[in-house]
Protein backbone atom coordinates (compact mmCIF):
# COMPACT_ATOMS: atom_id res chain seq x y z
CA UNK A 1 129.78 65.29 34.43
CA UNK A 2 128.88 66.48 37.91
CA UNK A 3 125.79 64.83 37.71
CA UNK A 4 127.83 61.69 37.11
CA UNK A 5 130.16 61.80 39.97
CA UNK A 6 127.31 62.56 42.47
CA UNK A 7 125.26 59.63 41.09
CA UNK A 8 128.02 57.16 41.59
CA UNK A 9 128.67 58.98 45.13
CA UNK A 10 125.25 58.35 46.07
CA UNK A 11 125.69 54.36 44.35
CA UNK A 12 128.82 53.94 46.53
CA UNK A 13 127.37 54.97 49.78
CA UNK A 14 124.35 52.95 49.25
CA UNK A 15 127.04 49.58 48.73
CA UNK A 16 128.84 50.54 51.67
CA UNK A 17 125.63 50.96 54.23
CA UNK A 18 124.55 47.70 52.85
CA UNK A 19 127.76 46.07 53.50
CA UNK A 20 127.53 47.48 56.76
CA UNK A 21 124.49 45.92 57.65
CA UNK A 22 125.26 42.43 56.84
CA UNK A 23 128.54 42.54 58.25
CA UNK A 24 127.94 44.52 61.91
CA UNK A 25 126.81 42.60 64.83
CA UNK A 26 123.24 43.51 66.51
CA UNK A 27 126.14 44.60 69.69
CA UNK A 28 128.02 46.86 67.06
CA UNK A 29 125.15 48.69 65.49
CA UNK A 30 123.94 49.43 68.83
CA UNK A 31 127.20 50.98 69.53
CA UNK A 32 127.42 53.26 66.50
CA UNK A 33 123.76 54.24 66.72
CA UNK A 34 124.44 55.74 70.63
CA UNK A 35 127.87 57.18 69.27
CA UNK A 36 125.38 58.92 66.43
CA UNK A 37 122.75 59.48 68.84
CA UNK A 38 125.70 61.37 71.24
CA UNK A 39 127.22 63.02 68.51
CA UNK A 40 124.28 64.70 67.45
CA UNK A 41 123.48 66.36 70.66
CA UNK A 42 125.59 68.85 72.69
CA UNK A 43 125.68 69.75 76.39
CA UNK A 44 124.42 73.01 76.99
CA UNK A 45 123.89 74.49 80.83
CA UNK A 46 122.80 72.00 82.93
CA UNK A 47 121.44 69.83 79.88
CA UNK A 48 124.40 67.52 79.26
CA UNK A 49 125.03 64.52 76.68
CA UNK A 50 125.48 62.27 79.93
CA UNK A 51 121.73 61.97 80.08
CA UNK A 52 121.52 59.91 77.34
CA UNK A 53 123.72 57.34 79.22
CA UNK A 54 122.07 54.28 80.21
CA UNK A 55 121.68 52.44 83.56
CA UNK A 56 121.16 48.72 83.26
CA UNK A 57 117.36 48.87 84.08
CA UNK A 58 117.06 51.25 80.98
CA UNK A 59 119.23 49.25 78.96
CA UNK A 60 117.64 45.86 79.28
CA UNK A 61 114.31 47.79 78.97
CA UNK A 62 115.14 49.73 75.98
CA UNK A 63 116.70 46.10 74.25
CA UNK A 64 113.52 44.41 75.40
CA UNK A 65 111.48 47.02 73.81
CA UNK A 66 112.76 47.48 70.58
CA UNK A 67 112.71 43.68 70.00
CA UNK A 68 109.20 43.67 70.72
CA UNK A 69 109.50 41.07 73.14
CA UNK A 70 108.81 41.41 77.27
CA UNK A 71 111.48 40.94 79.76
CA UNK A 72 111.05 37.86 80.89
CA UNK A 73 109.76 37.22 84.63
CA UNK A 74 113.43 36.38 86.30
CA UNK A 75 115.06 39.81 84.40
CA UNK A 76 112.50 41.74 85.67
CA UNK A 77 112.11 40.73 89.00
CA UNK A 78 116.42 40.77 89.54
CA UNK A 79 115.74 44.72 88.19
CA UNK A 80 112.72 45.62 90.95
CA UNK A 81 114.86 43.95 93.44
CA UNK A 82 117.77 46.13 92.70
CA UNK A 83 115.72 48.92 91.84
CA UNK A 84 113.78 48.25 95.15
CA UNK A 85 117.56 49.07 97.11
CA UNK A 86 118.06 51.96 96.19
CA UNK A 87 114.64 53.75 98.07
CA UNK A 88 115.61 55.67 100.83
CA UNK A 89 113.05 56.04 103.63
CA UNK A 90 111.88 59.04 105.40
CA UNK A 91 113.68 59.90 108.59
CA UNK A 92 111.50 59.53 111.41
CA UNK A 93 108.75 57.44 109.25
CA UNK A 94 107.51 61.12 108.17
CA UNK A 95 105.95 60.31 105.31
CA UNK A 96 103.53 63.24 104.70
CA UNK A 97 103.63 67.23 104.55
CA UNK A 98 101.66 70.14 103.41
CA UNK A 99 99.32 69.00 100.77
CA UNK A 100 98.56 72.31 99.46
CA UNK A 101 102.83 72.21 98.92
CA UNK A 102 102.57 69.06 97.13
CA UNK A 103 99.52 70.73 94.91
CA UNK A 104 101.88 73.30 93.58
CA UNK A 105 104.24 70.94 93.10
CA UNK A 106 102.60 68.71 90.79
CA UNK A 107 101.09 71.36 88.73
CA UNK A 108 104.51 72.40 87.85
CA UNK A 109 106.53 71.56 85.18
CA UNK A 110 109.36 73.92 85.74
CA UNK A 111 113.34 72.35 86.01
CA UNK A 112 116.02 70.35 84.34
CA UNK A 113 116.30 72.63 81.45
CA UNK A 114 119.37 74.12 79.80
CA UNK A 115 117.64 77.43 81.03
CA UNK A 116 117.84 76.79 84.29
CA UNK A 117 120.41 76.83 87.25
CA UNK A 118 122.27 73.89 88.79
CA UNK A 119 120.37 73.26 92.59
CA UNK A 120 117.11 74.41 91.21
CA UNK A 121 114.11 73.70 92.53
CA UNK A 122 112.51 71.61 90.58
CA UNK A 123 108.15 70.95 89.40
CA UNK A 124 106.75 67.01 89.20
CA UNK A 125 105.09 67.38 86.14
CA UNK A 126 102.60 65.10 87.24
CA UNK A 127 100.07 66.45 85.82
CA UNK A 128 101.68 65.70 82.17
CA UNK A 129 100.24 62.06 83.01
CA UNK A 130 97.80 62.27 85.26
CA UNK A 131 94.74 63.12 86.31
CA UNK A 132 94.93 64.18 89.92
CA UNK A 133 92.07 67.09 91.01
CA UNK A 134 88.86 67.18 89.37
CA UNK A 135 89.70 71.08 88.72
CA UNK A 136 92.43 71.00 86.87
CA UNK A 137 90.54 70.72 83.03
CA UNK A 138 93.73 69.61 81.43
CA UNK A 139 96.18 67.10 82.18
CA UNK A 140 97.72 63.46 80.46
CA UNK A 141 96.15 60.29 80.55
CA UNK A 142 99.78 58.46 79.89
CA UNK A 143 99.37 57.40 83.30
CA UNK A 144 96.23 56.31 85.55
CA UNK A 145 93.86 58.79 87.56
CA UNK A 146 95.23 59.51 90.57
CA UNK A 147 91.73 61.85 91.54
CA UNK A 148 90.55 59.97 94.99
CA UNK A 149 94.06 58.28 95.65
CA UNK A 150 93.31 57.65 99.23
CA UNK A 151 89.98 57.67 99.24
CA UNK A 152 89.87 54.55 96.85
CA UNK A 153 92.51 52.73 98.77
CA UNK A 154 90.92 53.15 102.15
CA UNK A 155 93.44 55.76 103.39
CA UNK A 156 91.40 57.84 106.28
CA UNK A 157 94.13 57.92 108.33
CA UNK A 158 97.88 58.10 107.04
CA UNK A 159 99.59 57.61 110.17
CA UNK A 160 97.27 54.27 111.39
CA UNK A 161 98.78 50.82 111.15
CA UNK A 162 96.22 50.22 108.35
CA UNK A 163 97.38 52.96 106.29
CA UNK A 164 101.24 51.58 106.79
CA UNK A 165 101.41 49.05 103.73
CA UNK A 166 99.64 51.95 101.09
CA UNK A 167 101.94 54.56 102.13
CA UNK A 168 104.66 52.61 102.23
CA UNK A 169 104.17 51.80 98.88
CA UNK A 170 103.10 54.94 97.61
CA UNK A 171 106.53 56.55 98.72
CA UNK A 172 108.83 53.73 97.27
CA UNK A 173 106.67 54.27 93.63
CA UNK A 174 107.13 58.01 94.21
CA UNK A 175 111.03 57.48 94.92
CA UNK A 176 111.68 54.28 92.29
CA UNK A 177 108.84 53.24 90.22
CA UNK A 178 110.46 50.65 88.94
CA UNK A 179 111.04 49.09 92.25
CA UNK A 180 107.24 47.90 91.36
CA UNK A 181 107.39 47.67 87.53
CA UNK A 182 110.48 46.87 86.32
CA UNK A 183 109.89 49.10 82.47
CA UNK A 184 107.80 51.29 83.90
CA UNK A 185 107.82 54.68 82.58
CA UNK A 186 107.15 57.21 85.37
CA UNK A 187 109.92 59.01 85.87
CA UNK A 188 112.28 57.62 89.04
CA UNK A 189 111.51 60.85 91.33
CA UNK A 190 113.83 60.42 94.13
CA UNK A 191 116.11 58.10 92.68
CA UNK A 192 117.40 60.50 89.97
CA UNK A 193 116.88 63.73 92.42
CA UNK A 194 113.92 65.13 90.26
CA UNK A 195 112.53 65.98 93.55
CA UNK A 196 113.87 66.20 97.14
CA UNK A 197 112.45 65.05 99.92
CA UNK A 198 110.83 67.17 101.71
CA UNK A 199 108.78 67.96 98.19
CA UNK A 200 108.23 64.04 97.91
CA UNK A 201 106.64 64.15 100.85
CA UNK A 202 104.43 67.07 99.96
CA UNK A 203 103.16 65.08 97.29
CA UNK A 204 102.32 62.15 99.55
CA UNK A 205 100.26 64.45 101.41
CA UNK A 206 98.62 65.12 98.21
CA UNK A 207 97.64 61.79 97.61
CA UNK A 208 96.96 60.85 100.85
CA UNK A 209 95.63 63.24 103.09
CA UNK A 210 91.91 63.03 103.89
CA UNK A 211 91.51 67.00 103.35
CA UNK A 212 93.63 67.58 100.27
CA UNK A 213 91.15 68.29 96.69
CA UNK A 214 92.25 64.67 95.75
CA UNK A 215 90.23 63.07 98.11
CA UNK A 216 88.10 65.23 100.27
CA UNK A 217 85.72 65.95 96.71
């Protein structure tokens, strides 16, 4: 008899969810997956459900990318031109600081974990997707080789006039990478206060200073 009910249980359920699918809007099962998708997550420290909210760069992204289509060219260029507003510039054009700062910084993955405190400082992971020193054995190739960042790009001096445009744009990728890719995947440094300034512009020195291991091997 039990056997019974739970059979017809299971019949029932399998009706409804196929009602459900005919009936529901592409707009409405989007909504109930993110209420399932919330609901089956909790805040804990610092590691709350609001993450999983969406700005409208990641929504038309995500939508774009799960119909297996590509923005198209006016989309994406209205999101790096609003993604592009939101850099904020270094006071005083300094751009660079300690590279040997900015070394430790990207070798560490430490931060925005339930285990640790609000203010934090936090690591760029940047070696999770790139390659950056030729001494480091181990790193992700989600990204492209940053090893010889300057060097490749002509960078001998940071602070010349001919150096202006590559730094420039190094710092607004750094802050907003979707400024310059509107789906891009690297995470929005600056924008989302991963990293401060001051350690942004460690990293810069990283990349771009003549004597740092990036580009003076």
């Amino acid at each position: 008899m039990k056997k019974h009910i739970s059979l017809t249980l299971l019949a029932s359920a399998a009706v409804l969810a196929g009602c459900m699918s005919t009936t529901m809007s592409s707009a409405d099962l989007d909504k109930v997956t993110a209420e399932v998708v919330k609901t089956s997550f909790q805040s804990k420290g610092i590691a709350t459900v609001d993450r999983l909210q969406q700005d409208e760069a990641n929504r038309l992204c995500s939508a774009a990318d799960v119909a297996g289509v590509p923005l198209d060219a006016d989309t994406a260029k209205a999101i790096e031109a609003a993604q592009m507003k939101t850099i904020k510039w270094p006071e005083g054009g300094k751009f660079l600081g300690d590279w040997a700062k900015g070394e430790k910084i990207a070798a560490s993955g430490k931060g925005l974990t339930w285990k640790d405190k609000a203010g934090a400082v936090n690591g760029g992971n940047c070696y999770n997707c790139h390659q950056i020193d030729k001494a480091q054995v181990s790193y992700g190739t989600l990204g492209p080789s940053l090893y010889n960042y300057g060097k490749m790009r002509g960078v001998s001096d940071p602070a010349s006039p001919a150096s202006k445009a590559i730094v420039e744009y190094t710092w607004g990728k750094l802050w907003n990478a979707r400024a310059y890719n509107a789906c891009s995947n690297m995470p929005r440094v600056g924008h989302n206060g991963i990293l401060t300034t001051e350690q942004i512009q460690h990293v810069m020195a990283l990349l771009l200073d003549p004597k740092s291991p990036v580009n003076a091997n």
